[in-house]
PDB file of N, CA and C in Angstrom:
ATOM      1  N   UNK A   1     -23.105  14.391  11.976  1.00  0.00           N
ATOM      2  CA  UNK A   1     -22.947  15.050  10.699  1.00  0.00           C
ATOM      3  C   UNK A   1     -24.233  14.975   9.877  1.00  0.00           C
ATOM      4  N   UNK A   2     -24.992  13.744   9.841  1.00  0.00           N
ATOM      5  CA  UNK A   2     -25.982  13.784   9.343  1.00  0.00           C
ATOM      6  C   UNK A   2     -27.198  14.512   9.722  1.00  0.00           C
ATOM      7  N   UNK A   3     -27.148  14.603  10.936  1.00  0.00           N
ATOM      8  CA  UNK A   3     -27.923  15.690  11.597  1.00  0.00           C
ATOM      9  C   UNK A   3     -27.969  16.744  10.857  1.00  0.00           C
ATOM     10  N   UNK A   4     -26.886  17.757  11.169  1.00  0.00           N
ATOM     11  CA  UNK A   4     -26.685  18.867  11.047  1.00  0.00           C
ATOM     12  C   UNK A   4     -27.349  18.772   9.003  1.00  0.00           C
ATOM     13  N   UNK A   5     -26.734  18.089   8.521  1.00  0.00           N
ATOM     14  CA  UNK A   5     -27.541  17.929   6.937  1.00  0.00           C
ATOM     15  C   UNK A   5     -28.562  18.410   7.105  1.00  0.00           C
ATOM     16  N   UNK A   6     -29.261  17.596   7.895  1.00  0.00           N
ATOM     17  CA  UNK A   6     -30.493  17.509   7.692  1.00  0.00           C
ATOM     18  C   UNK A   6     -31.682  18.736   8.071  1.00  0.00           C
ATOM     19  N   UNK A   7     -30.895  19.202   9.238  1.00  0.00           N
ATOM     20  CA  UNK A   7     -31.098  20.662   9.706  1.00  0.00           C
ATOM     21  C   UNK A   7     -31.175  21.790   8.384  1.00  0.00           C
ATOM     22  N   UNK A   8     -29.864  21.957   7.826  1.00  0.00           N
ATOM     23  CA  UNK A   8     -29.199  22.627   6.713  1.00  0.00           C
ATOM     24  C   UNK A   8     -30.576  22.611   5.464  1.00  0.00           C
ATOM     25  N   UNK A   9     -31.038  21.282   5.250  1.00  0.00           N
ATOM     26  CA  UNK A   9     -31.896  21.299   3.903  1.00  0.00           C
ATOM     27  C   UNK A   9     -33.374  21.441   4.696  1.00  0.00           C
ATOM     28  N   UNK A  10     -33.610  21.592   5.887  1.00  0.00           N
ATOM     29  CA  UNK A  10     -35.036  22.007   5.756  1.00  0.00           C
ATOM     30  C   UNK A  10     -35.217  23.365   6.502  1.00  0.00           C
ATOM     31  N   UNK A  11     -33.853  24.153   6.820  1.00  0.00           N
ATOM     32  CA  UNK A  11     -33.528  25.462   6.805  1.00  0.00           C
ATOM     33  C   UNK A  11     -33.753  26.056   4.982  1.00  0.00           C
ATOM     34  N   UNK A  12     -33.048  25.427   4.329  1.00  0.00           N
ATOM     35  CA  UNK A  12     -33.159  25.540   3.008  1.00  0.00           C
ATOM     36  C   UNK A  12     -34.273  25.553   2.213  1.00  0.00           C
ATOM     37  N   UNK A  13     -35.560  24.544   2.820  1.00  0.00           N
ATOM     38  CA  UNK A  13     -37.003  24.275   2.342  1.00  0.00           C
ATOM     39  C   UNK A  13     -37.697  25.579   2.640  1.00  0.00           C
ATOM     40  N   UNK A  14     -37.138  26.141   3.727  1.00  0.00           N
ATOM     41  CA  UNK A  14     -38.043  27.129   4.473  1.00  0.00           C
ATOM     42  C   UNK A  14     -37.674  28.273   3.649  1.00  0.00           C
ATOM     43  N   UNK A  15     -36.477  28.191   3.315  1.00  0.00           N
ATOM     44  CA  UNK A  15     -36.134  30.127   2.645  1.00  0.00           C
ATOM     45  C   UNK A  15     -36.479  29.606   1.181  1.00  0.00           C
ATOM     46  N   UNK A  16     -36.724  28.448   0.955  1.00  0.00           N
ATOM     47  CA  UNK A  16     -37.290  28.621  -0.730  1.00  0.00           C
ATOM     48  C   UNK A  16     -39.074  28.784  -0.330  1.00  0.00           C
ATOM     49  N   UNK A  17     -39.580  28.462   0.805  1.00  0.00           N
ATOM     50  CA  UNK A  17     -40.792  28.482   1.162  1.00  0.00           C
ATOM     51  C   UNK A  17     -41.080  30.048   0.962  1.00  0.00           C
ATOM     52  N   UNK A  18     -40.645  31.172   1.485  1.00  0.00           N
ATOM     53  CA  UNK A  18     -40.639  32.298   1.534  1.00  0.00           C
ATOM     54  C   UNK A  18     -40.318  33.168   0.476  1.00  0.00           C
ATOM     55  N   UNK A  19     -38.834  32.477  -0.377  1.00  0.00           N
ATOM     56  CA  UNK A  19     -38.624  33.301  -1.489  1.00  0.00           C
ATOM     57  C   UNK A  19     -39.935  33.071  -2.867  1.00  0.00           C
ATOM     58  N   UNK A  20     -40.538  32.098  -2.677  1.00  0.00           N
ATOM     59  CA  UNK A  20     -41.816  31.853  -3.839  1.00  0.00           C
ATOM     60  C   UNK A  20     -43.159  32.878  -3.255  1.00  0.00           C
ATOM     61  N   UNK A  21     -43.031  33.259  -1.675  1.00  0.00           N
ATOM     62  CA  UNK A  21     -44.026  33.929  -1.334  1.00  0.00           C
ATOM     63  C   UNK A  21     -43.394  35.133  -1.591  1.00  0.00           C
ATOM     64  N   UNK A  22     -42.586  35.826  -1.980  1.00  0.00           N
ATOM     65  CA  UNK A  22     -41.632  36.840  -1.827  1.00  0.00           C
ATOM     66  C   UNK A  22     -42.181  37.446  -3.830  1.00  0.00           C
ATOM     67  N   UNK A  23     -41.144  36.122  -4.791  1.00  0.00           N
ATOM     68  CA  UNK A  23     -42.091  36.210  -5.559  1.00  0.00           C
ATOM     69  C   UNK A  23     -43.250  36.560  -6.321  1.00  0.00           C
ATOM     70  N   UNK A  24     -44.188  35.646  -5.683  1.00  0.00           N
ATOM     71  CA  UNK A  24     -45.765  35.194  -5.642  1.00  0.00           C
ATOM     72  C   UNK A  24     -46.155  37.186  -5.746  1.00  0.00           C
ATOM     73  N   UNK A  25     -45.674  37.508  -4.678  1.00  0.00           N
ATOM     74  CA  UNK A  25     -46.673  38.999  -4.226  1.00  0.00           C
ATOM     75  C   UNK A  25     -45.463  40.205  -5.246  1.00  0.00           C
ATOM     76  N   UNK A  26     -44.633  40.167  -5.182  1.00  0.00           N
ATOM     77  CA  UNK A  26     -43.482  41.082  -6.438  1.00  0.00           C
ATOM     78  C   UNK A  26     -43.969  40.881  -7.442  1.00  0.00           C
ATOM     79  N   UNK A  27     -44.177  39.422  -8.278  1.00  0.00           N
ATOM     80  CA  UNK A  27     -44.419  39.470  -9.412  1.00  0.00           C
ATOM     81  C   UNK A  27     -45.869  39.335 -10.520  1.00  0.00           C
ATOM     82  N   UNK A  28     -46.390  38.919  -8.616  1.00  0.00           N
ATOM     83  CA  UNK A  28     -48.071  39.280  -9.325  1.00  0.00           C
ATOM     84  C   UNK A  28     -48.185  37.666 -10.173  1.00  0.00           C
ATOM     85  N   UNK A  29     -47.346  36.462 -10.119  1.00  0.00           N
ATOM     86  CA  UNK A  29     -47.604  35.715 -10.820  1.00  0.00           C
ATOM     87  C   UNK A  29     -47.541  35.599 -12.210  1.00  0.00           C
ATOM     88  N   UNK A  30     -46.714  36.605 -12.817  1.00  0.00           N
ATOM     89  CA  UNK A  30     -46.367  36.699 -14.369  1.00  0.00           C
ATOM     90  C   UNK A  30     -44.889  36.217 -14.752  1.00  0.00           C
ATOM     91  N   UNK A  31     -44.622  35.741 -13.648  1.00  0.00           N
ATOM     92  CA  UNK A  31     -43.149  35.127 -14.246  1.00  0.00           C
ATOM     93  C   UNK A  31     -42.681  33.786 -13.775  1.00  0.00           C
ATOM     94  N   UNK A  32     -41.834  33.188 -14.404  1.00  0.00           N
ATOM     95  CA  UNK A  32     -41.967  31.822 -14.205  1.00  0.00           C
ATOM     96  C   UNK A  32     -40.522  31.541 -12.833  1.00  0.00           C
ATOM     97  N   UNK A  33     -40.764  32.659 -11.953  1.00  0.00           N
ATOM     98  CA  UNK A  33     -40.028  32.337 -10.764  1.00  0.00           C
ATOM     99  C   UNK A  33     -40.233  31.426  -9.497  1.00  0.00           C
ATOM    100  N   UNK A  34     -41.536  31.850  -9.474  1.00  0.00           N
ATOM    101  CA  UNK A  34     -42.222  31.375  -8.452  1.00  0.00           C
ATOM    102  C   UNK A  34     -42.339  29.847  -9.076  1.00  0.00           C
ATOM    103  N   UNK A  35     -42.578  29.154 -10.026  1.00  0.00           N
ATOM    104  CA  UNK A  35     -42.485  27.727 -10.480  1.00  0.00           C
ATOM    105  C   UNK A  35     -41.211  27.301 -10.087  1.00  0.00           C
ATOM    106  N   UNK A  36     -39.905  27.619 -10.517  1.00  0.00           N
ATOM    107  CA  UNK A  36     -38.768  27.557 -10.230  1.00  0.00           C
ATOM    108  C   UNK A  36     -38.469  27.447  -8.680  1.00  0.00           C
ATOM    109  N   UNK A  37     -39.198  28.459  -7.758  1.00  0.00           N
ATOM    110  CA  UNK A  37     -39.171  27.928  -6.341  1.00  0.00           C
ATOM    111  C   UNK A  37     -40.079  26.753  -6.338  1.00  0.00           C
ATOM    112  N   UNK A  38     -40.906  26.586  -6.330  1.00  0.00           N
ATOM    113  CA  UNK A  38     -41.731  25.471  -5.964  1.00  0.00           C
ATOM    114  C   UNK A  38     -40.881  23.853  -6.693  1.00  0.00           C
ATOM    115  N   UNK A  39     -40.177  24.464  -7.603  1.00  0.00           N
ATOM    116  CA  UNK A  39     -39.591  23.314  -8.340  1.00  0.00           C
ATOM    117  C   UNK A  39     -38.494  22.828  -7.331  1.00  0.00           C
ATOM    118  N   UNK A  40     -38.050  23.597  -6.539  1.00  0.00           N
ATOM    119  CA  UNK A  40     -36.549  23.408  -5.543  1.00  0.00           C
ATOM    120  C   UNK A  40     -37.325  23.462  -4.090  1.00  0.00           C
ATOM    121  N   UNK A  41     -38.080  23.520  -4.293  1.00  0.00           N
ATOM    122  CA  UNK A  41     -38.668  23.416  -3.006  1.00  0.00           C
ATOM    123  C   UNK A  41     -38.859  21.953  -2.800  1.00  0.00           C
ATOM    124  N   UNK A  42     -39.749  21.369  -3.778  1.00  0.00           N
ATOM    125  CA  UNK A  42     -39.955  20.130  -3.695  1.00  0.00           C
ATOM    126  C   UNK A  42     -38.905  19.037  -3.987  1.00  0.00           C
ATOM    127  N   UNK A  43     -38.108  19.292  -4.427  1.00  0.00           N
ATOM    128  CA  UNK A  43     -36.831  19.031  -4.762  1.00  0.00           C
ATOM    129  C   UNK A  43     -35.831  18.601  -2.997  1.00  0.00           C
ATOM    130  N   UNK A  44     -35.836  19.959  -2.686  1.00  0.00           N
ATOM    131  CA  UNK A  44     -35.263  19.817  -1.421  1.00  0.00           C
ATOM    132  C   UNK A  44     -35.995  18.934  -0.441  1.00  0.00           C
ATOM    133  N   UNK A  45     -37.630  19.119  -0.240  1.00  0.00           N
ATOM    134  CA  UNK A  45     -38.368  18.338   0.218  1.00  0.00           C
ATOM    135  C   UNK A  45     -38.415  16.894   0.251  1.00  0.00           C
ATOM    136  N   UNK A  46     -38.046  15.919  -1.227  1.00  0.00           N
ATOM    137  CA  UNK A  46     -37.712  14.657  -1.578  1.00  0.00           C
ATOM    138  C   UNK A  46     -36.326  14.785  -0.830  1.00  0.00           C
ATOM    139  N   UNK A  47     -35.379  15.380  -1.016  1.00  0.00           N
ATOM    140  CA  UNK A  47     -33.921  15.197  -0.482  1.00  0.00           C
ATOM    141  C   UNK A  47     -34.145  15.346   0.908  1.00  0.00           C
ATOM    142  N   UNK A  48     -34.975  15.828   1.523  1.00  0.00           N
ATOM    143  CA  UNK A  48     -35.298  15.844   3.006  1.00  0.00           C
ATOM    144  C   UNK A  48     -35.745  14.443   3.638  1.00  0.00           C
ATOM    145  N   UNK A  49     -36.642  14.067   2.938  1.00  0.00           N
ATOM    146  CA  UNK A  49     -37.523  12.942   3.416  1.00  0.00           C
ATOM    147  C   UNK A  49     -36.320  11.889   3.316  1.00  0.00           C
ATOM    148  N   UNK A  50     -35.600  11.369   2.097  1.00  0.00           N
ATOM    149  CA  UNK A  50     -34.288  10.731   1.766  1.00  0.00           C
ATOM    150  C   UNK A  50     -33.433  10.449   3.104  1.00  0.00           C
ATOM    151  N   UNK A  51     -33.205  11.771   2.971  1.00  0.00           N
ATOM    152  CA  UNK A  51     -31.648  11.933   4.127  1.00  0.00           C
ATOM    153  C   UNK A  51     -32.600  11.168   5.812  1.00  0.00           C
ATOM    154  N   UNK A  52     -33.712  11.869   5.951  1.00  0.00           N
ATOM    155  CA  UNK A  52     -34.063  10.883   6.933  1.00  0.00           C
ATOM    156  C   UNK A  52     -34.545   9.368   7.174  1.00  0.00           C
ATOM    157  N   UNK A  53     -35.035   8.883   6.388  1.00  0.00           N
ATOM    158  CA  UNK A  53     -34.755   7.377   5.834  1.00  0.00           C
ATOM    159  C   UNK A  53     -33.504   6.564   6.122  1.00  0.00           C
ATOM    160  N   UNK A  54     -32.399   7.594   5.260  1.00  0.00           N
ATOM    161  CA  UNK A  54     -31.236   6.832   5.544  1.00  0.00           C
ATOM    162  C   UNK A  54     -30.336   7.401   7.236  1.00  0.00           C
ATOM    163  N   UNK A  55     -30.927   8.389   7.354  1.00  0.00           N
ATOM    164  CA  UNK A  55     -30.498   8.328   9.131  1.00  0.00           C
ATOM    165  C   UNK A  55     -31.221   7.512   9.963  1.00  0.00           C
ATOM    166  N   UNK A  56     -32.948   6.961   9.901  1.00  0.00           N
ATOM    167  CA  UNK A  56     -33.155   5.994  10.558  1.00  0.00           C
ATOM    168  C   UNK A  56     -33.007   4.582  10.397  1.00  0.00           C
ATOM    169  N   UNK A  57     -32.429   4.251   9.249  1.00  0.00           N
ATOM    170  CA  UNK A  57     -31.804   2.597   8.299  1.00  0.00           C
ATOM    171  C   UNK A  57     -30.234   2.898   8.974  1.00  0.00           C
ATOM    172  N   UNK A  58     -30.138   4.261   9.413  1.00  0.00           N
ATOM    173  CA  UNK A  58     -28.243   3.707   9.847  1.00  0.00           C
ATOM    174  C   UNK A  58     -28.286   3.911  11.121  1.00  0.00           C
ATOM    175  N   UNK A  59     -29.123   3.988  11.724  1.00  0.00           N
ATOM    176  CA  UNK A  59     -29.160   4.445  13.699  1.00  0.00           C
ATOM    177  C   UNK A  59     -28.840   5.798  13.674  1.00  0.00           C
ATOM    178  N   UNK A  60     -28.504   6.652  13.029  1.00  0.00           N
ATOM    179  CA  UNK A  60     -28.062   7.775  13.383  1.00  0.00           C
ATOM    180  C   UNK A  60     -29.357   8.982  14.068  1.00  0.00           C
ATOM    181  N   UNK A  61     -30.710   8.700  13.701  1.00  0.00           N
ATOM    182  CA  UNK A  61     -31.771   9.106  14.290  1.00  0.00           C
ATOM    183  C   UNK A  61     -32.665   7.589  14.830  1.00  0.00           C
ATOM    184  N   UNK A  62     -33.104   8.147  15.845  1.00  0.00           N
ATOM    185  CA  UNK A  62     -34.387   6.728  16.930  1.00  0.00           C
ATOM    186  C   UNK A  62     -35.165   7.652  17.262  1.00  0.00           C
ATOM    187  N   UNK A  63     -36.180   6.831  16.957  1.00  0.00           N
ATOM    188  CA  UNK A  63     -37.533   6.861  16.676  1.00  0.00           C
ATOM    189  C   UNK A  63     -37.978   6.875  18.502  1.00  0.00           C
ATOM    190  N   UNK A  64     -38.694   7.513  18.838  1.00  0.00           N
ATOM    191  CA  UNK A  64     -39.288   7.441  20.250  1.00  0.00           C
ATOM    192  C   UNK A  64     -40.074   6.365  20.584  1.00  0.00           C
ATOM    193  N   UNK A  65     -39.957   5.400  21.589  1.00  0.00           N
ATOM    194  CA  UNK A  65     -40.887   4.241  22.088  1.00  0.00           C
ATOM    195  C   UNK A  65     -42.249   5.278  22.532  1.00  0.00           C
ATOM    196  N   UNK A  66     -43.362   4.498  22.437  1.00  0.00           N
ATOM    197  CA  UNK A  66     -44.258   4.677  23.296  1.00  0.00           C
ATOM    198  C   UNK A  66     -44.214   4.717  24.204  1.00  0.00           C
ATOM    199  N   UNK A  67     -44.780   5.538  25.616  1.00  0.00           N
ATOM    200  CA  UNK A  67     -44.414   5.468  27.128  1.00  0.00           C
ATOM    201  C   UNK A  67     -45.257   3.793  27.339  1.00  0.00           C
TER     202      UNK A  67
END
């Protein structure tokens, strides 16, 4: 389950990645949209990094040994 989260919010990072480039080139940079993505972008980004922390503190993700 945590997986799939985790999938879900950096599916989510990516379409706010695009909707600020989407934005960015529509609005020519005169409106305060593109801040608003970057604001949830990074947003989601902290909640990304989070959720994996606490999947490798609960076993639910392992880390690869060295060969």
């Amino acid at each position: 389950m945590l997986k799939v989260l985790i999938v879900i919010v950096l599916v989510a990072v990516i379409v706010s990645l695009f909707s600020g480039l989407f934005f960015l080139v529509r609005d020519r940079g005169r409106s305060q949209r593109v801040l608003n993505s970057l604001i949830v972008r990074v947003a989601l980004s902290v909640l990304l990094l989070v959720l994996i922390g606490i999947a490798l503190w609960t076993g639910h993700l392992h880390l690869n040994p060295t060969p």
